[in-house]
PDB file of N, CA and C in Angstrom:
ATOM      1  N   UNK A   1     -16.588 -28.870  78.199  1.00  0.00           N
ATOM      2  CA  UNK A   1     -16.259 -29.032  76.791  1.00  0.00           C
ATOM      3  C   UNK A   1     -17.536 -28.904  75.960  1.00  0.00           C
ATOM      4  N   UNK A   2     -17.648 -28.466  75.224  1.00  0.00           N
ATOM      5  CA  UNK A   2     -18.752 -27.668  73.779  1.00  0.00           C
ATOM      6  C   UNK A   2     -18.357 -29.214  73.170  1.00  0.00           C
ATOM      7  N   UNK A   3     -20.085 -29.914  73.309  1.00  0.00           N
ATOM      8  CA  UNK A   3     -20.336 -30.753  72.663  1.00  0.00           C
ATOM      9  C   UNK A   3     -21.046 -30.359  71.068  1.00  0.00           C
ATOM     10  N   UNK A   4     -20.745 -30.733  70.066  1.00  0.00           N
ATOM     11  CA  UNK A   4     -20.963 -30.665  68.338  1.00  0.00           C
ATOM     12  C   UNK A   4     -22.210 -31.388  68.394  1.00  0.00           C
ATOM     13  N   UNK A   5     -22.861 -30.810  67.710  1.00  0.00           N
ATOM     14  CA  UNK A   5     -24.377 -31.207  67.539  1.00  0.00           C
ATOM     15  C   UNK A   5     -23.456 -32.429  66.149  1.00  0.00           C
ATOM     16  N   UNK A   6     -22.559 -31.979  65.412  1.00  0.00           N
ATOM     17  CA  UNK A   6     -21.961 -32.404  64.062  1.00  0.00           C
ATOM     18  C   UNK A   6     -21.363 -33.912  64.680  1.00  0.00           C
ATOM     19  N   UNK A   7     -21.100 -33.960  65.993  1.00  0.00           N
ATOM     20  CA  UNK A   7     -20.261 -35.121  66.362  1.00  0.00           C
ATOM     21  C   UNK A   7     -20.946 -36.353  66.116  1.00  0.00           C
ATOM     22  N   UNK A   8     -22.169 -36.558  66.287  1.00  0.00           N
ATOM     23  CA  UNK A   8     -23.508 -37.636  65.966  1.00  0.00           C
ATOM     24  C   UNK A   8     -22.791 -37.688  64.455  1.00  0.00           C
ATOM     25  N   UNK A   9     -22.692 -37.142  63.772  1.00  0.00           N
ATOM     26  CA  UNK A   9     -22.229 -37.112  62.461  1.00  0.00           C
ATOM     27  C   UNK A   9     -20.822 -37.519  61.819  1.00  0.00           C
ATOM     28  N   UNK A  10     -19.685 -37.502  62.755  1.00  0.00           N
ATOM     29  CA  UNK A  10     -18.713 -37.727  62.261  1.00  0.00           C
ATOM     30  C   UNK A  10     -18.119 -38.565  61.800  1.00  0.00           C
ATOM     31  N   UNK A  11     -17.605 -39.692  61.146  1.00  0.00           N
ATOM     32  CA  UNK A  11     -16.951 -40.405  60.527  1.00  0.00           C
ATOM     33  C   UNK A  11     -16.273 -40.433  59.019  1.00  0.00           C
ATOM     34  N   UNK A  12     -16.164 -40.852  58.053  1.00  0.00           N
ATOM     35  CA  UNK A  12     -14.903 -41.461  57.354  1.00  0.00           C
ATOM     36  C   UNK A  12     -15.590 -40.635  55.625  1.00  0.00           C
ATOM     37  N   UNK A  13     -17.238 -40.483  56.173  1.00  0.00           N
ATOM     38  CA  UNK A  13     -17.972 -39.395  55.011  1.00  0.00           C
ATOM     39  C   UNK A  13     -17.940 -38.262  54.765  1.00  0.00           C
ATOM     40  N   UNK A  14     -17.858 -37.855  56.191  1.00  0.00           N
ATOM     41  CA  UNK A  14     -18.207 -36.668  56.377  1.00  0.00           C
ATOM     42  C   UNK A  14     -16.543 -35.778  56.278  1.00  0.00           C
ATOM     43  N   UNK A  15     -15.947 -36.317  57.190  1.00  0.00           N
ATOM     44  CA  UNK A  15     -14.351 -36.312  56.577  1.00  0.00           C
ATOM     45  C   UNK A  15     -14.104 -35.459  55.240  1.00  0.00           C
ATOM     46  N   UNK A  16     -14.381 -36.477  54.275  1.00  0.00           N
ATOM     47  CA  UNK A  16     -13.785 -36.723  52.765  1.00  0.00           C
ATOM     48  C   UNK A  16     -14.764 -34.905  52.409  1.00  0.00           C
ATOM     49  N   UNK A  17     -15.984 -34.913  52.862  1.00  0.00           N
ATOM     50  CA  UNK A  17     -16.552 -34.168  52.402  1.00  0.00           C
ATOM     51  C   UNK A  17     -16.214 -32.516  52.981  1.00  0.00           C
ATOM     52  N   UNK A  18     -15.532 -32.415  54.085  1.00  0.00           N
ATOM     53  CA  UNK A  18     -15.122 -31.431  54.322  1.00  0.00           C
ATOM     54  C   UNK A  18     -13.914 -30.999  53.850  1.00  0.00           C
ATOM     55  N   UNK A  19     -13.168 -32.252  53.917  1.00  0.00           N
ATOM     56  CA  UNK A  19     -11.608 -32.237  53.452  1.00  0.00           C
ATOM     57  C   UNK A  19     -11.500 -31.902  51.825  1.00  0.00           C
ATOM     58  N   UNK A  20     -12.661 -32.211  51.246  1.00  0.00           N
ATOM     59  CA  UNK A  20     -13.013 -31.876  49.866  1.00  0.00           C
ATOM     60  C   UNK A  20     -13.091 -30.400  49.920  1.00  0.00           C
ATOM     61  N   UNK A  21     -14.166 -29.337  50.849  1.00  0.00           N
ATOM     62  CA  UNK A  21     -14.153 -28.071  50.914  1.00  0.00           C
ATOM     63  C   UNK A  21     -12.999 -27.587  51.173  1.00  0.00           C
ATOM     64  N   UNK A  22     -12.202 -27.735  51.979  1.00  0.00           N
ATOM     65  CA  UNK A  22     -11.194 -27.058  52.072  1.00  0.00           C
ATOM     66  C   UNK A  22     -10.122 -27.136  50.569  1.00  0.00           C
ATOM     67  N   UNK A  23      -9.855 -28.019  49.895  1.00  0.00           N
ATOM     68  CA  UNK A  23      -9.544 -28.293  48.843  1.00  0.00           C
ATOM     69  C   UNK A  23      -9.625 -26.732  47.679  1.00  0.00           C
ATOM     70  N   UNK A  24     -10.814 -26.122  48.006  1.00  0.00           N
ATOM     71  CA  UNK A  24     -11.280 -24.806  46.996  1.00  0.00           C
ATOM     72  C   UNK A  24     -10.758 -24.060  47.548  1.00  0.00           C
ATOM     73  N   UNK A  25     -10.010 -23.438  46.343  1.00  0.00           N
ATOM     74  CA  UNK A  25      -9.142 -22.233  46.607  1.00  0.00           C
ATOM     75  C   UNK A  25      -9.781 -20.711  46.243  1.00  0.00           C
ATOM     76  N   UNK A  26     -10.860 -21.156  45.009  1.00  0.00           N
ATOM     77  CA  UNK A  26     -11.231 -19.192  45.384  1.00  0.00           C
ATOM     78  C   UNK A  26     -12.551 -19.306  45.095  1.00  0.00           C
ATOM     79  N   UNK A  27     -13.114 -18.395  44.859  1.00  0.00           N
ATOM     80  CA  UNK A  27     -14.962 -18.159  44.750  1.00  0.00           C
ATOM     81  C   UNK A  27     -15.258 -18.962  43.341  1.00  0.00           C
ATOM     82  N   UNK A  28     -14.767 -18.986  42.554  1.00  0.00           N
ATOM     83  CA  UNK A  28     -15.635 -19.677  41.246  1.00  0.00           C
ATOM     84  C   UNK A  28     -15.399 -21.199  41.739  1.00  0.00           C
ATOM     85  N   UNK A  29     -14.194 -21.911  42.793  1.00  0.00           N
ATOM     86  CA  UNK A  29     -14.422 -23.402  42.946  1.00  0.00           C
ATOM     87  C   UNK A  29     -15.356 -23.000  43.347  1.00  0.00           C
ATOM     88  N   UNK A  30     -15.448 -22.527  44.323  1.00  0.00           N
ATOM     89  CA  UNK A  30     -16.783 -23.152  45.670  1.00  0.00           C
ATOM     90  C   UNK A  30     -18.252 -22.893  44.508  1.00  0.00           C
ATOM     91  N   UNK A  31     -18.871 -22.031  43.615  1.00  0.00           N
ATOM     92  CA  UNK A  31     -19.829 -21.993  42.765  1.00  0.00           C
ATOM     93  C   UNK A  31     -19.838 -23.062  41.919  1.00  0.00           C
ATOM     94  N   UNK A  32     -18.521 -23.589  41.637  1.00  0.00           N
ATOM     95  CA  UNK A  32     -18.707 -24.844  40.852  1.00  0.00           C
ATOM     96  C   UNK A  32     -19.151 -26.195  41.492  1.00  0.00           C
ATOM     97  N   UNK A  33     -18.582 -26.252  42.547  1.00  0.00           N
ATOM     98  CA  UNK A  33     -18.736 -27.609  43.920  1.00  0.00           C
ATOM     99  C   UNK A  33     -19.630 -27.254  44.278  1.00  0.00           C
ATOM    100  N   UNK A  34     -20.406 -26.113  44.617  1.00  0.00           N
ATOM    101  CA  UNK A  34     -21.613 -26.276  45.535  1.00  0.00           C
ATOM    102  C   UNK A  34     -22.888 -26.567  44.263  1.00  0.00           C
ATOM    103  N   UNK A  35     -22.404 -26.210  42.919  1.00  0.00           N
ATOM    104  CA  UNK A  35     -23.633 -26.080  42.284  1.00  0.00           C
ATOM    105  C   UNK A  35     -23.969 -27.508  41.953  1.00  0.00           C
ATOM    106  N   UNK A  36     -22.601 -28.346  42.012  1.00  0.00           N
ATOM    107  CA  UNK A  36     -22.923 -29.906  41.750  1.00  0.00           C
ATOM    108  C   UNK A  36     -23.129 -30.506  43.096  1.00  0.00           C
ATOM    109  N   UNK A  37     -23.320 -29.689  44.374  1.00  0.00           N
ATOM    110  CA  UNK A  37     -23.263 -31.311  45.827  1.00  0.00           C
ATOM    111  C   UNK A  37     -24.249 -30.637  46.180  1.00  0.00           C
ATOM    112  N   UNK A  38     -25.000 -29.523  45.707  1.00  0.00           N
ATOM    113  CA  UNK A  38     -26.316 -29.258  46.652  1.00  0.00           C
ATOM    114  C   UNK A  38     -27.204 -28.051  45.408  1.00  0.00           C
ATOM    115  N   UNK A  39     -28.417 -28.267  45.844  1.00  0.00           N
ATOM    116  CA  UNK A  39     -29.154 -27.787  45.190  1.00  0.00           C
ATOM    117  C   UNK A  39     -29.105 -26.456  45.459  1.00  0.00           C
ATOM    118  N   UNK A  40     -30.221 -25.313  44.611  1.00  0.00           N
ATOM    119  CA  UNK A  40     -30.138 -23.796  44.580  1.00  0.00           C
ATOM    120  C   UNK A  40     -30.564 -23.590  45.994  1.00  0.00           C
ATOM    121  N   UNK A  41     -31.575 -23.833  46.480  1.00  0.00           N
ATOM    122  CA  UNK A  41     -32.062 -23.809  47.228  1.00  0.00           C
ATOM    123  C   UNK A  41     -31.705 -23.919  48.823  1.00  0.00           C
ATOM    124  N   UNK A  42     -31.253 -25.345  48.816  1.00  0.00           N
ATOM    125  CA  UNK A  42     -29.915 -25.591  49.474  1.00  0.00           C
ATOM    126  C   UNK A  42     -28.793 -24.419  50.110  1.00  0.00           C
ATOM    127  N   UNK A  43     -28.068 -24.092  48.767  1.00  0.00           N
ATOM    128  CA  UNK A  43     -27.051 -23.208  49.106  1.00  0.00           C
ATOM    129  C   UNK A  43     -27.707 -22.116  49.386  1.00  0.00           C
ATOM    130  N   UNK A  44     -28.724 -21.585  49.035  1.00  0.00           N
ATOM    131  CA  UNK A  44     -29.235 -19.941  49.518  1.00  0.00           C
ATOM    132  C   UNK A  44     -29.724 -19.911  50.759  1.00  0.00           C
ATOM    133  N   UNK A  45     -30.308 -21.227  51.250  1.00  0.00           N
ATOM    134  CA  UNK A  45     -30.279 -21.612  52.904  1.00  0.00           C
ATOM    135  C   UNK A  45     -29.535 -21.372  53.511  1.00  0.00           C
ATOM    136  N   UNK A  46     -28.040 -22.083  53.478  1.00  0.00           N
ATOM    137  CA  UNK A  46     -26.794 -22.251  54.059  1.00  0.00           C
ATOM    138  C   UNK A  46     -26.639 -20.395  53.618  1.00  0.00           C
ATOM    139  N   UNK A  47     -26.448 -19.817  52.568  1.00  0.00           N
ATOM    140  CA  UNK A  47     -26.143 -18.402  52.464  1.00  0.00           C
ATOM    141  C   UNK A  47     -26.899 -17.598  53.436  1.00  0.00           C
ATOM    142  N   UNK A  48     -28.142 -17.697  53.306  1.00  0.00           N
ATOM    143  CA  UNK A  48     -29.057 -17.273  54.187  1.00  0.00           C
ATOM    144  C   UNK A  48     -28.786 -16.892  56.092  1.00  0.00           C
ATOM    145  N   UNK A  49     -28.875 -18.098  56.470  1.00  0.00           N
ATOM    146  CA  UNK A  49     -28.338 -18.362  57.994  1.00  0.00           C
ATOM    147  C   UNK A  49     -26.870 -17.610  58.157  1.00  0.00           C
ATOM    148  N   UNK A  50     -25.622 -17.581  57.438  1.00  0.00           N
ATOM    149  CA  UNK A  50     -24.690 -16.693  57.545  1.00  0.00           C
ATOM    150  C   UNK A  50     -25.212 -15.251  57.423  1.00  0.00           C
ATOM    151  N   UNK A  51     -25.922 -14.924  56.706  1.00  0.00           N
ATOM    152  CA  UNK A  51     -26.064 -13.661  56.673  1.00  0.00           C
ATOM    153  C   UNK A  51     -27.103 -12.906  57.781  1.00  0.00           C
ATOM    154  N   UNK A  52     -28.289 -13.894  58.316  1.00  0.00           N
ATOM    155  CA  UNK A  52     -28.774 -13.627  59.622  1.00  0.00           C
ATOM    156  C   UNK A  52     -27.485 -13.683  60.739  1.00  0.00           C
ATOM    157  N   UNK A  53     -26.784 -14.791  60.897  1.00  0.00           N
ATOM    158  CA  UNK A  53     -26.186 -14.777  61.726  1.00  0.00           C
ATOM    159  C   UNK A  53     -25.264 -13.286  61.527  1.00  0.00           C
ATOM    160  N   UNK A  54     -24.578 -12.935  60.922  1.00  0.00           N
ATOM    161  CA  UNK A  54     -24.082 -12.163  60.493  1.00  0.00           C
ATOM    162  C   UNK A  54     -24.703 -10.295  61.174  1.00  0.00           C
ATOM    163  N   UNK A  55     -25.840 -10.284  60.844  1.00  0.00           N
ATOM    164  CA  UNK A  55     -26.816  -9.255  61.426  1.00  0.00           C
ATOM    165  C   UNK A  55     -27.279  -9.205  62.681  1.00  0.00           C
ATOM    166  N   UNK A  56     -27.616 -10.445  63.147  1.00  0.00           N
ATOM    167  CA  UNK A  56     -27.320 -10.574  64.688  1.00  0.00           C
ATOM    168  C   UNK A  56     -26.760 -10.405  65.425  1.00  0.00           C
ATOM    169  N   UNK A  57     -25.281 -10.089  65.118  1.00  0.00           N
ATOM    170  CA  UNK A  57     -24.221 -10.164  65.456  1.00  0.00           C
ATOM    171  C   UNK A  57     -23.816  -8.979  66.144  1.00  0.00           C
ATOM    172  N   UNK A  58     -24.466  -7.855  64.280  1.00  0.00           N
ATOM    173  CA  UNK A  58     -24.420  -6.692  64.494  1.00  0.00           C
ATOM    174  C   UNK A  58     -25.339  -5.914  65.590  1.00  0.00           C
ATOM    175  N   UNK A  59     -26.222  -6.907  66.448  1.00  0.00           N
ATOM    176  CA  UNK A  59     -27.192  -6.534  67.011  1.00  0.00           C
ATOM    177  C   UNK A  59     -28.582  -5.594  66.089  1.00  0.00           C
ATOM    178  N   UNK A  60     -28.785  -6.325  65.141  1.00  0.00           N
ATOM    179  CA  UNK A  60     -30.160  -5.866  64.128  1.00  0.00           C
ATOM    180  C   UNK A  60     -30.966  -6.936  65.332  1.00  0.00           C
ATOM    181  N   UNK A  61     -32.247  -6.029  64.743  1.00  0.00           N
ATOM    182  CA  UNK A  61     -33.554  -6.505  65.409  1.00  0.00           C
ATOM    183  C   UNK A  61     -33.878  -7.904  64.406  1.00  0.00           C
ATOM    184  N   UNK A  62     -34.776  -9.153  65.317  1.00  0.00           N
ATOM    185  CA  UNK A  62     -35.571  -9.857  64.340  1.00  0.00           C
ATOM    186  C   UNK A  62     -36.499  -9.252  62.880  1.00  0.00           C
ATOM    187  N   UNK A  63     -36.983  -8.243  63.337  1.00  0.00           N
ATOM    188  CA  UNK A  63     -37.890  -7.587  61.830  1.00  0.00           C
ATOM    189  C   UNK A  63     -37.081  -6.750  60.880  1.00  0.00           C
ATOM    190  N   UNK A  64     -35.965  -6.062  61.627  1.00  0.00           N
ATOM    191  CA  UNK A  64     -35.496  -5.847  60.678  1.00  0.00           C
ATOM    192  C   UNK A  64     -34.333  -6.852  59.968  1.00  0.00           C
ATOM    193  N   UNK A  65     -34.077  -8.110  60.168  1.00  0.00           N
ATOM    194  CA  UNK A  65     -33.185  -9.380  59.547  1.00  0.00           C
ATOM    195  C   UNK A  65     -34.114 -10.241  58.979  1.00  0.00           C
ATOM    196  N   UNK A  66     -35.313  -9.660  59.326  1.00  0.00           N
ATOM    197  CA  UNK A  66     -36.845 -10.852  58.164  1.00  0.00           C
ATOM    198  C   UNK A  66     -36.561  -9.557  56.869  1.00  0.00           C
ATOM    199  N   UNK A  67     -36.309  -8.625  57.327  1.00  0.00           N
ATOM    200  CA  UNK A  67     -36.980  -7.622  56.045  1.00  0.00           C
ATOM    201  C   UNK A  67     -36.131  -7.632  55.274  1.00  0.00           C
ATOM    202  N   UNK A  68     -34.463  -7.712  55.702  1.00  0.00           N
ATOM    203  CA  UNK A  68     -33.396  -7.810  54.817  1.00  0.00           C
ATOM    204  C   UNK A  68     -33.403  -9.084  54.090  1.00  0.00           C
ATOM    205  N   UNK A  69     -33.504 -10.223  55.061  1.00  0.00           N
ATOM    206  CA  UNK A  69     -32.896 -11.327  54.622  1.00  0.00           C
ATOM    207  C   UNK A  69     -33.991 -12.431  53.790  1.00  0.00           C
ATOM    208  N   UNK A  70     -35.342 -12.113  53.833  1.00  0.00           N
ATOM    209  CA  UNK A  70     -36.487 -12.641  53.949  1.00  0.00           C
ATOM    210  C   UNK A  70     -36.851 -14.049  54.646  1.00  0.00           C
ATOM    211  N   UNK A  71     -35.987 -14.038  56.066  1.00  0.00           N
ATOM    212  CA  UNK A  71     -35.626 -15.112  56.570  1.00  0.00           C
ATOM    213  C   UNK A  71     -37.179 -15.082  57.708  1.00  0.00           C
ATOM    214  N   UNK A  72     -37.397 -16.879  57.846  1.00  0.00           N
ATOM    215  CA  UNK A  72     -38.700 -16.704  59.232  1.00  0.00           C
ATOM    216  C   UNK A  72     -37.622 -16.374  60.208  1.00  0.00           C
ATOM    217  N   UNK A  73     -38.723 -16.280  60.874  1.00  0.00           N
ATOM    218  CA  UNK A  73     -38.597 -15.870  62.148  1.00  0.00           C
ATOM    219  C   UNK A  73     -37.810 -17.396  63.278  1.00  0.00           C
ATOM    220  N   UNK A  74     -38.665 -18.239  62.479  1.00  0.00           N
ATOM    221  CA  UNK A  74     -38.131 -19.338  62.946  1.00  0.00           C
ATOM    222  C   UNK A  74     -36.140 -19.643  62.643  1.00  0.00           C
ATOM    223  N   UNK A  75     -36.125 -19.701  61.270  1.00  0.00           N
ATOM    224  CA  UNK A  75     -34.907 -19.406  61.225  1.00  0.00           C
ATOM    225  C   UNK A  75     -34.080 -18.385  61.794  1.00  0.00           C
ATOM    226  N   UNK A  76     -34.192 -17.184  61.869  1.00  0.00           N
ATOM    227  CA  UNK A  76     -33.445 -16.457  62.539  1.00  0.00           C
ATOM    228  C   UNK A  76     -33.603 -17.015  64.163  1.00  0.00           C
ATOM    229  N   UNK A  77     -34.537 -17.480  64.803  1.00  0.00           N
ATOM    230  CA  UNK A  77     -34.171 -18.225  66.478  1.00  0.00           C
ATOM    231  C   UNK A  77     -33.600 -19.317  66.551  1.00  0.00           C
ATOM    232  N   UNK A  78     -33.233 -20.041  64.998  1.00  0.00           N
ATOM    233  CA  UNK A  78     -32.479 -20.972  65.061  1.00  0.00           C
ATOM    234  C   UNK A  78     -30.685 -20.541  65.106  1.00  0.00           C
ATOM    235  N   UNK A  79     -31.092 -19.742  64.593  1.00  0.00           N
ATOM    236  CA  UNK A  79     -29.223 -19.098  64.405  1.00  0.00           C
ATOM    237  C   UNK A  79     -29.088 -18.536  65.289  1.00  0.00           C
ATOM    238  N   UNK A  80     -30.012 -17.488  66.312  1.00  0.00           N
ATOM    239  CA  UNK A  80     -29.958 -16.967  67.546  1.00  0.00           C
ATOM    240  C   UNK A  80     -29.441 -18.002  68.412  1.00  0.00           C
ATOM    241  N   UNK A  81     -29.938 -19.283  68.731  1.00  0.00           N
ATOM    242  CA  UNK A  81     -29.547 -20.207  69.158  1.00  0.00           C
ATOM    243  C   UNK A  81     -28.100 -20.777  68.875  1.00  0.00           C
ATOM    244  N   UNK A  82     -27.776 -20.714  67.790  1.00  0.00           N
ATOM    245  CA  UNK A  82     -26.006 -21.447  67.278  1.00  0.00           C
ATOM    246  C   UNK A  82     -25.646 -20.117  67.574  1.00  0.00           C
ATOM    247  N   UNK A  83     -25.648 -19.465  67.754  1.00  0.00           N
ATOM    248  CA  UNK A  83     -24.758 -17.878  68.208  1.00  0.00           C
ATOM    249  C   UNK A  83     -24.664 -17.687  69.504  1.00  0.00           C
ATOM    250  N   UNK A  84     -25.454 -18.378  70.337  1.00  0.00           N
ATOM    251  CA  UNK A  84     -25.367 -18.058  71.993  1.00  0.00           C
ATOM    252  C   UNK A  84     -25.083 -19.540  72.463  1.00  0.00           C
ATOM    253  N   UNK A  85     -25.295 -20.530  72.236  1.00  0.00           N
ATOM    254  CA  UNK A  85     -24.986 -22.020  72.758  1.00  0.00           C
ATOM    255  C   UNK A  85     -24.320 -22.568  72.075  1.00  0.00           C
ATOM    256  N   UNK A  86     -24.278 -22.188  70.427  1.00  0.00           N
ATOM    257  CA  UNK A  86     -23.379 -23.391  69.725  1.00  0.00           C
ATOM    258  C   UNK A  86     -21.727 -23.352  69.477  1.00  0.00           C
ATOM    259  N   UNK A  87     -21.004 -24.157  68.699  1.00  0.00           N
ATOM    260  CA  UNK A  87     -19.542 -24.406  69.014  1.00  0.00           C
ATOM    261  C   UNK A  87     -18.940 -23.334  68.649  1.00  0.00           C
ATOM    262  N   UNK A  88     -19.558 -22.275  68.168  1.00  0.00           N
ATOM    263  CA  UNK A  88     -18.618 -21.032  67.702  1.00  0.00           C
ATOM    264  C   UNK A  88     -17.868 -20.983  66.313  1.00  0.00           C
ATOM    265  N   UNK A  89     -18.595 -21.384  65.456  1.00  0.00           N
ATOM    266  CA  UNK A  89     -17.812 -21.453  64.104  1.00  0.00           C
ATOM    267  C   UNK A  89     -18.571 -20.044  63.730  1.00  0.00           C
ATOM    268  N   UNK A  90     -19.798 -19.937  63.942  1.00  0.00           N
ATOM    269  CA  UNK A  90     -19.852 -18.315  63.390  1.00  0.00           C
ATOM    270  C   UNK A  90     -18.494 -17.465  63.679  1.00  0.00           C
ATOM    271  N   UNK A  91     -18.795 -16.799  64.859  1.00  0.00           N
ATOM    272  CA  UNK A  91     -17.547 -16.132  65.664  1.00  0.00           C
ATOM    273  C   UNK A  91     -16.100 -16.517  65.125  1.00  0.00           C
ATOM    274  N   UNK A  92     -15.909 -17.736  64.935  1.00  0.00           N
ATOM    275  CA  UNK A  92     -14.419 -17.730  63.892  1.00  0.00           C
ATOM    276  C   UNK A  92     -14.397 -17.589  62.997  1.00  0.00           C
ATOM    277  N   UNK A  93     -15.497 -17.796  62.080  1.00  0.00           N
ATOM    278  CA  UNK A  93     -15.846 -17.112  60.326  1.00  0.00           C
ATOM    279  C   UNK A  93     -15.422 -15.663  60.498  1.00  0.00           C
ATOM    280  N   UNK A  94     -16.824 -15.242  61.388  1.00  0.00           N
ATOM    281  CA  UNK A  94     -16.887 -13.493  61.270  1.00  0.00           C
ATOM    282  C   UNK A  94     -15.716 -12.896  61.722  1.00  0.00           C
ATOM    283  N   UNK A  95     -14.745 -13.279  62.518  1.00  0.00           N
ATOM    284  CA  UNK A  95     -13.535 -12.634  62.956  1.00  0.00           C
ATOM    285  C   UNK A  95     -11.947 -13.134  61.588  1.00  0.00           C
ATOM    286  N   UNK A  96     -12.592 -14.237  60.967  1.00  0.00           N
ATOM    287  CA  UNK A  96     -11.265 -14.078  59.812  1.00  0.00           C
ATOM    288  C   UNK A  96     -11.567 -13.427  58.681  1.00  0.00           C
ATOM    289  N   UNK A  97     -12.952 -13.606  58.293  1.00  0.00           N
ATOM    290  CA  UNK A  97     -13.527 -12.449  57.498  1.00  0.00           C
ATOM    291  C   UNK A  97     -13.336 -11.170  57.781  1.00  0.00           C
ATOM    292  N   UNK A  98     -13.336 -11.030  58.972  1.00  0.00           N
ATOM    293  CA  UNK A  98     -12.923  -9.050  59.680  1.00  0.00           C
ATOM    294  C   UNK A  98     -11.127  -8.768  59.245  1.00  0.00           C
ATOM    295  N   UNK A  99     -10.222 -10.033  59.576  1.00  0.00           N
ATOM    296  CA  UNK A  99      -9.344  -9.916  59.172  1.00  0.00           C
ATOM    297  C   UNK A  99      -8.753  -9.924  57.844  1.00  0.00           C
ATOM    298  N   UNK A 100      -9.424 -10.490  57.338  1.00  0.00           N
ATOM    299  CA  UNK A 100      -8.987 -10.860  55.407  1.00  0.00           C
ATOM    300  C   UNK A 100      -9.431  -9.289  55.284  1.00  0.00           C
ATOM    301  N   UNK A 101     -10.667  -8.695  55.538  1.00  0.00           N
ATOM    302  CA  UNK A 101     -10.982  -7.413  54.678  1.00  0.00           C
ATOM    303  C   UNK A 101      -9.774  -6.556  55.186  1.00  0.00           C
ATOM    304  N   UNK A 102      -9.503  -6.378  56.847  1.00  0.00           N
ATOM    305  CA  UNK A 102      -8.159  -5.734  57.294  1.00  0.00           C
ATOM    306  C   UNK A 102      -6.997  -5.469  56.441  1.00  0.00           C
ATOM    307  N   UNK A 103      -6.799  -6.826  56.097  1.00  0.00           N
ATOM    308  CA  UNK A 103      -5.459  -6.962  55.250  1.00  0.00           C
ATOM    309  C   UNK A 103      -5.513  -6.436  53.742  1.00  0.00           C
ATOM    310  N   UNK A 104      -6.642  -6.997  53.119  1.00  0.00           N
ATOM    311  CA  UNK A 104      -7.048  -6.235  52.157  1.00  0.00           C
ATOM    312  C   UNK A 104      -7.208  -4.926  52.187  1.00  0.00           C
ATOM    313  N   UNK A 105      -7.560  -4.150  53.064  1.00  0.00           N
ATOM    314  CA  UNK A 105      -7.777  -2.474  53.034  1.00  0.00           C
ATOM    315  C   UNK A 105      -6.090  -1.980  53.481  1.00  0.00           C
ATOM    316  N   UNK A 106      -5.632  -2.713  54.320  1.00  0.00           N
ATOM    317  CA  UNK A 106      -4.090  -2.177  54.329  1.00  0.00           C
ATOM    318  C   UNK A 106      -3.417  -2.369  52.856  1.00  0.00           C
ATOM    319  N   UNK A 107      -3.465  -3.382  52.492  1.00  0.00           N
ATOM    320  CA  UNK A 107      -3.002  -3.606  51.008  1.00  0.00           C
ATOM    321  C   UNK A 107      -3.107  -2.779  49.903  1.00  0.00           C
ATOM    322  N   UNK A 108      -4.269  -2.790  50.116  1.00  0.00           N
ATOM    323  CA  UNK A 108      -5.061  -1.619  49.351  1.00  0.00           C
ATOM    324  C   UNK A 108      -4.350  -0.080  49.250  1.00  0.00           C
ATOM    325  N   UNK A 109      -4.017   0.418  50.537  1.00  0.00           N
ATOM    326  CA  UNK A 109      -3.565   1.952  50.837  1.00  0.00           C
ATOM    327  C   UNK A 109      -2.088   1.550  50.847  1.00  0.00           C
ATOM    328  N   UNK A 110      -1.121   0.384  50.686  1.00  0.00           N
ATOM    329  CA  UNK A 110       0.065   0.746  50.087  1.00  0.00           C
ATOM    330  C   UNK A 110       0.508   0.648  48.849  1.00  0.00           C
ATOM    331  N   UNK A 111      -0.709   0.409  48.107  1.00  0.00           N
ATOM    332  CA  UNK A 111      -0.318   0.330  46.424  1.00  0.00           C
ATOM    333  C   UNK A 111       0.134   1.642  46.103  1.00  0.00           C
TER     334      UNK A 111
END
């Protein structure tokens, strides 16, 4: 069983605070909620690491995901790491994201 680095973390806070994310229904909530529960900085982190992870994925090199993303090096072996050992929430992002655009491009060609 895939132990959660997040499980050290779980209780009755952390809860409310996810159960709160799911709550947002389209792109201007989540810009409004993230701009009040976390700083700029913050969120371009969290943006950041998806989008390495994201390129990794694609099998891009480390220099070329510093050059895109202006991410260290350190960070990108941190996400290298949650991509090969961790619980797999990348891999279920990137595969409903593959599907939402699916549906959208079919949608798209029966208008």
């Amino acid at each position: 069983m895939i132990r959660l680095q997040i499980d050290k973390l779980r209780g009755k806070q952390l809860d409310q605070f996810f159960d709160a994310i799911l709550t947002l229904e389209t792109r201007e909530d989540c810009y409004q909620f993230f701009d009040d529960v976390a700083t700029m900085h913050e969120v371009q982190a969290l943006s950041q690491r998806l989008q390495v992870a994201k390129l990794l994925s694609e099998g891009k090199t480390y220099q070329a995901i510093e050059n895109e993303t202006n991410a260290s090096t350190a960070t990108i072996s941190r996400v290298r790491r949650s991509l090969d050992y961790g619980s797999g929430g990348y891999a279920k992002v990137f595969k409903r994201l593959k599907e939402k655009e699916m549906r959208e491009k079919a949608e798209k060609q029966t208008e």
